[in-house]
N, C-alpha and C. Protein backbone atom coordinates (compact mmCIF):
# COMPACT_ATOMS: atom_id res chain seq x y z
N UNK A 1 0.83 -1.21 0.00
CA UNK A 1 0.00 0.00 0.00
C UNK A 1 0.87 1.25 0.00
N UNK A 2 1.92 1.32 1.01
CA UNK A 2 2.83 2.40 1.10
C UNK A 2 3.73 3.18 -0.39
N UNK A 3 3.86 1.62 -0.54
CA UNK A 3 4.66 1.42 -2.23
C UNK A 3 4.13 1.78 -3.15
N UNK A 4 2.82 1.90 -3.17
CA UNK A 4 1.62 1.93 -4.63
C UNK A 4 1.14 3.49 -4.20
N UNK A 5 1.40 3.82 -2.97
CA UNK A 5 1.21 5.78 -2.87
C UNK A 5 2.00 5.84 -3.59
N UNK A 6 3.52 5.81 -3.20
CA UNK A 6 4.71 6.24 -3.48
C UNK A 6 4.95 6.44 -5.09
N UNK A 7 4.21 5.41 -5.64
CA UNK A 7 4.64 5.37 -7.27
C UNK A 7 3.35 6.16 -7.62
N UNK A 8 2.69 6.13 -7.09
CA UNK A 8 1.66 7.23 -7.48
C UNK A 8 1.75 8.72 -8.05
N UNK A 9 2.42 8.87 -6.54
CA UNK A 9 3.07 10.75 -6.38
C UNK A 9 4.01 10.75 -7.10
N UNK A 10 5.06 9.74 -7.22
CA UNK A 10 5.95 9.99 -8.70
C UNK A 10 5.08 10.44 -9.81
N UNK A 11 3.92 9.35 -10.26
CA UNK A 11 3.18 9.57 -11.26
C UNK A 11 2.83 11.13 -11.55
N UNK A 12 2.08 11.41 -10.73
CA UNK A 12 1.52 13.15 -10.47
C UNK A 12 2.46 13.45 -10.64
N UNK A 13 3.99 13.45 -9.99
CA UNK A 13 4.98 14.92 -9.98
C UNK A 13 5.29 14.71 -11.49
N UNK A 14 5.52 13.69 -12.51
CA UNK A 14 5.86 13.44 -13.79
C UNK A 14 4.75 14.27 -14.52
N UNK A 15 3.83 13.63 -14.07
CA UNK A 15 2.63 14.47 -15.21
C UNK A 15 2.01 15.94 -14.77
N UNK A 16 2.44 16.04 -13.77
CA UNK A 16 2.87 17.96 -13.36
C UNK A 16 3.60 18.19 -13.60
N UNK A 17 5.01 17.99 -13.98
CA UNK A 17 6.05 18.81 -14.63
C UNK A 17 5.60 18.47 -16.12
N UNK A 18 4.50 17.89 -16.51
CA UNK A 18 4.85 17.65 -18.06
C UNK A 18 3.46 18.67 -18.57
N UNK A 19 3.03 19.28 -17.31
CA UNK A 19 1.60 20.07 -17.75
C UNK A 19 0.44 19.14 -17.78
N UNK A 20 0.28 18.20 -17.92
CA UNK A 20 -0.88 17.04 -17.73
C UNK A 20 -1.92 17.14 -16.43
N UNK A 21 -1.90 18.56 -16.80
CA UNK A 21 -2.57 19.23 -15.02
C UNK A 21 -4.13 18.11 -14.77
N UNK A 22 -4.67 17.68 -15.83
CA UNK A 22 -6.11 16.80 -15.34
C UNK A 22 -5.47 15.89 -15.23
N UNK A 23 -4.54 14.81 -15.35
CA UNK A 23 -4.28 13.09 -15.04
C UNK A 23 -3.74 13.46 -13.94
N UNK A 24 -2.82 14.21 -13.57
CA UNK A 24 -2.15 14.43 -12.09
C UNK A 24 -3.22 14.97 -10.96
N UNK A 25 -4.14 15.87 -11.48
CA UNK A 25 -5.25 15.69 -10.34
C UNK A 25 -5.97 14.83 -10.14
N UNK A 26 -6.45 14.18 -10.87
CA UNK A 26 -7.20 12.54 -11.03
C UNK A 26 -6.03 11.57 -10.25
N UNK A 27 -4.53 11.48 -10.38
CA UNK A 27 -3.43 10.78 -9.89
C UNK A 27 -4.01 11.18 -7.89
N UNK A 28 -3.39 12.44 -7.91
CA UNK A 28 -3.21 13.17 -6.66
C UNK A 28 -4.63 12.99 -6.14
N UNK A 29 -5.91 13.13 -6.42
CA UNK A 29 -7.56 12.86 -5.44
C UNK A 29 -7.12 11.27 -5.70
N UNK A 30 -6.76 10.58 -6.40
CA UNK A 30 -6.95 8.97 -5.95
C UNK A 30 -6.07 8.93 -4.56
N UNK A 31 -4.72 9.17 -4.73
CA UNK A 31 -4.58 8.94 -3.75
C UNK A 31 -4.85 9.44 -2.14
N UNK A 32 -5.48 10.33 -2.21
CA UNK A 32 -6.10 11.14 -1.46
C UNK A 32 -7.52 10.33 -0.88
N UNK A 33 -7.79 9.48 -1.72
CA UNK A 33 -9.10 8.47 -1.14
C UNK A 33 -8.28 7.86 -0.44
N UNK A 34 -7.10 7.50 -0.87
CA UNK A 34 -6.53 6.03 -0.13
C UNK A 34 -5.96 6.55 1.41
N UNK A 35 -5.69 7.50 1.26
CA UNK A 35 -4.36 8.24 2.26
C UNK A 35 -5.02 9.70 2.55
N UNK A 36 -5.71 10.27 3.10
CA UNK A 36 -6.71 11.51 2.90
C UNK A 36 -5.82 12.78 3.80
N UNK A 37 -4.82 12.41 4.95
CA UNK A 37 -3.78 12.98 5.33
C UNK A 37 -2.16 12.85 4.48
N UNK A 38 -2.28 12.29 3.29
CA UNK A 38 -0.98 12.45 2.66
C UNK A 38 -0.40 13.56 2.48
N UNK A 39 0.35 14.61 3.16
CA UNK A 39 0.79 15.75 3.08
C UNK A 39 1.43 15.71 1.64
N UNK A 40 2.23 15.21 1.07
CA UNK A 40 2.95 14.99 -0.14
C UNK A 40 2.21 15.03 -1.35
N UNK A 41 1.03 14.57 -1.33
CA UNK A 41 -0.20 14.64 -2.23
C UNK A 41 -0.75 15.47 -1.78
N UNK A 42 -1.04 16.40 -1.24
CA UNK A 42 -1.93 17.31 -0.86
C UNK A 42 -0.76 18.39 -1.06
N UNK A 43 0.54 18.75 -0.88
CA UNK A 43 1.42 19.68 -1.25
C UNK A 43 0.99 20.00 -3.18
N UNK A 44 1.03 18.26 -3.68
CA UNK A 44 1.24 18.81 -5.07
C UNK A 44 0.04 19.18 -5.79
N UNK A 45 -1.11 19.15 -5.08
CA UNK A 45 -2.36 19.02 -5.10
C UNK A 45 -2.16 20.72 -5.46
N UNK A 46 -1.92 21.39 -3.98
CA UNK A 46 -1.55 22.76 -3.91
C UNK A 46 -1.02 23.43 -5.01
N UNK A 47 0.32 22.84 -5.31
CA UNK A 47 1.12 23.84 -6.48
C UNK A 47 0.13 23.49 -7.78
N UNK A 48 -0.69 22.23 -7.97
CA UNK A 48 -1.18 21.96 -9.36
C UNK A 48 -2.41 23.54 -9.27
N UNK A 49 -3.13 23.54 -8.60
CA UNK A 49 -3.63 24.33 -8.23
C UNK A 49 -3.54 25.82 -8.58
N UNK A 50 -2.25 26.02 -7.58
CA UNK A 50 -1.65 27.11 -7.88
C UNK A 50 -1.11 27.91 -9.32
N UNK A 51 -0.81 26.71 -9.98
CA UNK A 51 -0.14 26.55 -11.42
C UNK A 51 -1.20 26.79 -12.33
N UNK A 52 -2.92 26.40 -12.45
CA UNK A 52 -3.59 26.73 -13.16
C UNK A 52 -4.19 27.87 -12.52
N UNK A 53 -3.99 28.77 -11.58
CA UNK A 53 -4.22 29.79 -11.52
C UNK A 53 -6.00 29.95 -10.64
N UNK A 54 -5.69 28.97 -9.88
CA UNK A 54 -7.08 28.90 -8.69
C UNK A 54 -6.51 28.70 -7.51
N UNK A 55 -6.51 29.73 -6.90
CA UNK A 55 -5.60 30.73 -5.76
C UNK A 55 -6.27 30.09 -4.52
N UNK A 56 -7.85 30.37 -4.86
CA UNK A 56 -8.41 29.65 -3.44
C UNK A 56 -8.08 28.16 -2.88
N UNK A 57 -8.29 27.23 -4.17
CA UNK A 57 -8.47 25.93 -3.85
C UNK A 57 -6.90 25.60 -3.33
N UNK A 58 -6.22 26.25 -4.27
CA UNK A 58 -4.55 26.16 -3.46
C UNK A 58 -4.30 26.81 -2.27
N UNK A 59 -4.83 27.59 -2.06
CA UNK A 59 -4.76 28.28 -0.12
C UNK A 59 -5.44 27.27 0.85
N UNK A 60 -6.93 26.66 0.57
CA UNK A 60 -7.61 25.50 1.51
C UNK A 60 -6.49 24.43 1.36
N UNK A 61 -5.25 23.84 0.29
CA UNK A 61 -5.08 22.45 0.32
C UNK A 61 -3.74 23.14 1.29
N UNK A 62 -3.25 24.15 1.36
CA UNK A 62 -2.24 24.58 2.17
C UNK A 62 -2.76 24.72 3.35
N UNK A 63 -3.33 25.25 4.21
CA UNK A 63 -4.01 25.51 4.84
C UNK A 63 -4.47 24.31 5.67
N UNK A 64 -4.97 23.05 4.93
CA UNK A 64 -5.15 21.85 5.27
C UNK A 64 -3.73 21.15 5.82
N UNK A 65 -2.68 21.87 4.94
CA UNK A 65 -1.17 20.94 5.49
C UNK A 65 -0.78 21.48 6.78
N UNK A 66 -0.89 22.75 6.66
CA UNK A 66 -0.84 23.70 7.80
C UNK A 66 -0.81 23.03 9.11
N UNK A 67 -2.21 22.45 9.48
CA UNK A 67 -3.21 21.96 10.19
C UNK A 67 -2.56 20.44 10.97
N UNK A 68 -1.90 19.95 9.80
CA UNK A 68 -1.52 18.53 10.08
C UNK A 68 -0.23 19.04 10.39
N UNK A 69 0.69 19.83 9.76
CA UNK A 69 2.18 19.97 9.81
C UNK A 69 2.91 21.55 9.95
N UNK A 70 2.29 22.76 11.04
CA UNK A 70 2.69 23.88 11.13
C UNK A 70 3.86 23.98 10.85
N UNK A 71 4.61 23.32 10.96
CA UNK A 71 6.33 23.99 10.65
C UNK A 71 6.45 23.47 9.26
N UNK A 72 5.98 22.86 8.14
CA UNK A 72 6.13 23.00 7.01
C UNK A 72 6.73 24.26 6.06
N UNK A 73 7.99 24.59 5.92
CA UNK A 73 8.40 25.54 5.53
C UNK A 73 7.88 25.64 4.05
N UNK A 74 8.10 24.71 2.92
CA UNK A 74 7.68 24.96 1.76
C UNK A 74 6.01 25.58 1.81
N UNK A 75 5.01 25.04 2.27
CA UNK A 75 3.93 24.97 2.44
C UNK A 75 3.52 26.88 3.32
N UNK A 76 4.07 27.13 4.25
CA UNK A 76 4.21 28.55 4.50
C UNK A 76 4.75 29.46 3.68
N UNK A 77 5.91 28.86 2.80
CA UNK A 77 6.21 29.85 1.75
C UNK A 77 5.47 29.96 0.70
N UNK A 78 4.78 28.70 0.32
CA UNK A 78 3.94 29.22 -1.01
C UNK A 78 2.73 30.12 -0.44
N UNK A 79 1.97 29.63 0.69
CA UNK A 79 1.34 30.61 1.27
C UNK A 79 1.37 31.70 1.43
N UNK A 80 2.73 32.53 1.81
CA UNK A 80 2.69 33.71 1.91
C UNK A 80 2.95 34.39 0.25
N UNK A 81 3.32 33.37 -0.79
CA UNK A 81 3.33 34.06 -1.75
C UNK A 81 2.20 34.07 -2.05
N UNK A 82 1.27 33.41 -2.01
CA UNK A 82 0.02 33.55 -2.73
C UNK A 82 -1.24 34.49 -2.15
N UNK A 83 -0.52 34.84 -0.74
CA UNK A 83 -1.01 36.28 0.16
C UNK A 83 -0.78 37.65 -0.88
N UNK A 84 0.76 37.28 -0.99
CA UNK A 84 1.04 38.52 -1.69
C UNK A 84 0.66 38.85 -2.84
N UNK A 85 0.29 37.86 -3.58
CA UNK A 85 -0.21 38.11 -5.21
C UNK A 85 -1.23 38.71 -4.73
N UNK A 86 -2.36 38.26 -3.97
CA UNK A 86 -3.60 39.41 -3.57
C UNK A 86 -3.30 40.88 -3.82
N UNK A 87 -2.12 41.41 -3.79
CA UNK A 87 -2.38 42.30 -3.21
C UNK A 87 -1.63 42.81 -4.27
């Protein structure tokens, strides 16, 4: 089970760097049924997010990591960038 996340989130990070922004969200919510606290899937969940340019849904999946993992430095930094684009 651990193993079949793992090749998963490879999957997503491959087909997010390749722009394949719908199979990597379809990748990233599967595993998100299986594992619903996967910070790692829910990080790339965030930047996919972020990357098509829906600010909110990427602030709740941060926000959600937040929650599970406050000292997350990457996860506070995209946050505060995506404060600042507000503005």
């Amino acid at each position: 089970m651990k193993e079949n996340i793992e090749e998963l989130i490879d999957q997503a990070k491959i087909l997010l760097f390749s722009q394949n922004y719908k199979e990597a969200e379809k990748i990233l919510k599967k595993i998100l049924k299986l594992d619903k606290d996967n910070v790692d899937a829910l990080y790339h969940l965030g930047i996919l997010y972020e990357t098509v340019n829906e600010h909110e849904k990427a602030e709740e999946i941060y926000l959600k990591i937040l929650e599970k993992d406050p000292d997350n430095k990457e996860t506070k930094e995209r946050m505060e960038r995506l404060k600042n684009e507000k503005f």
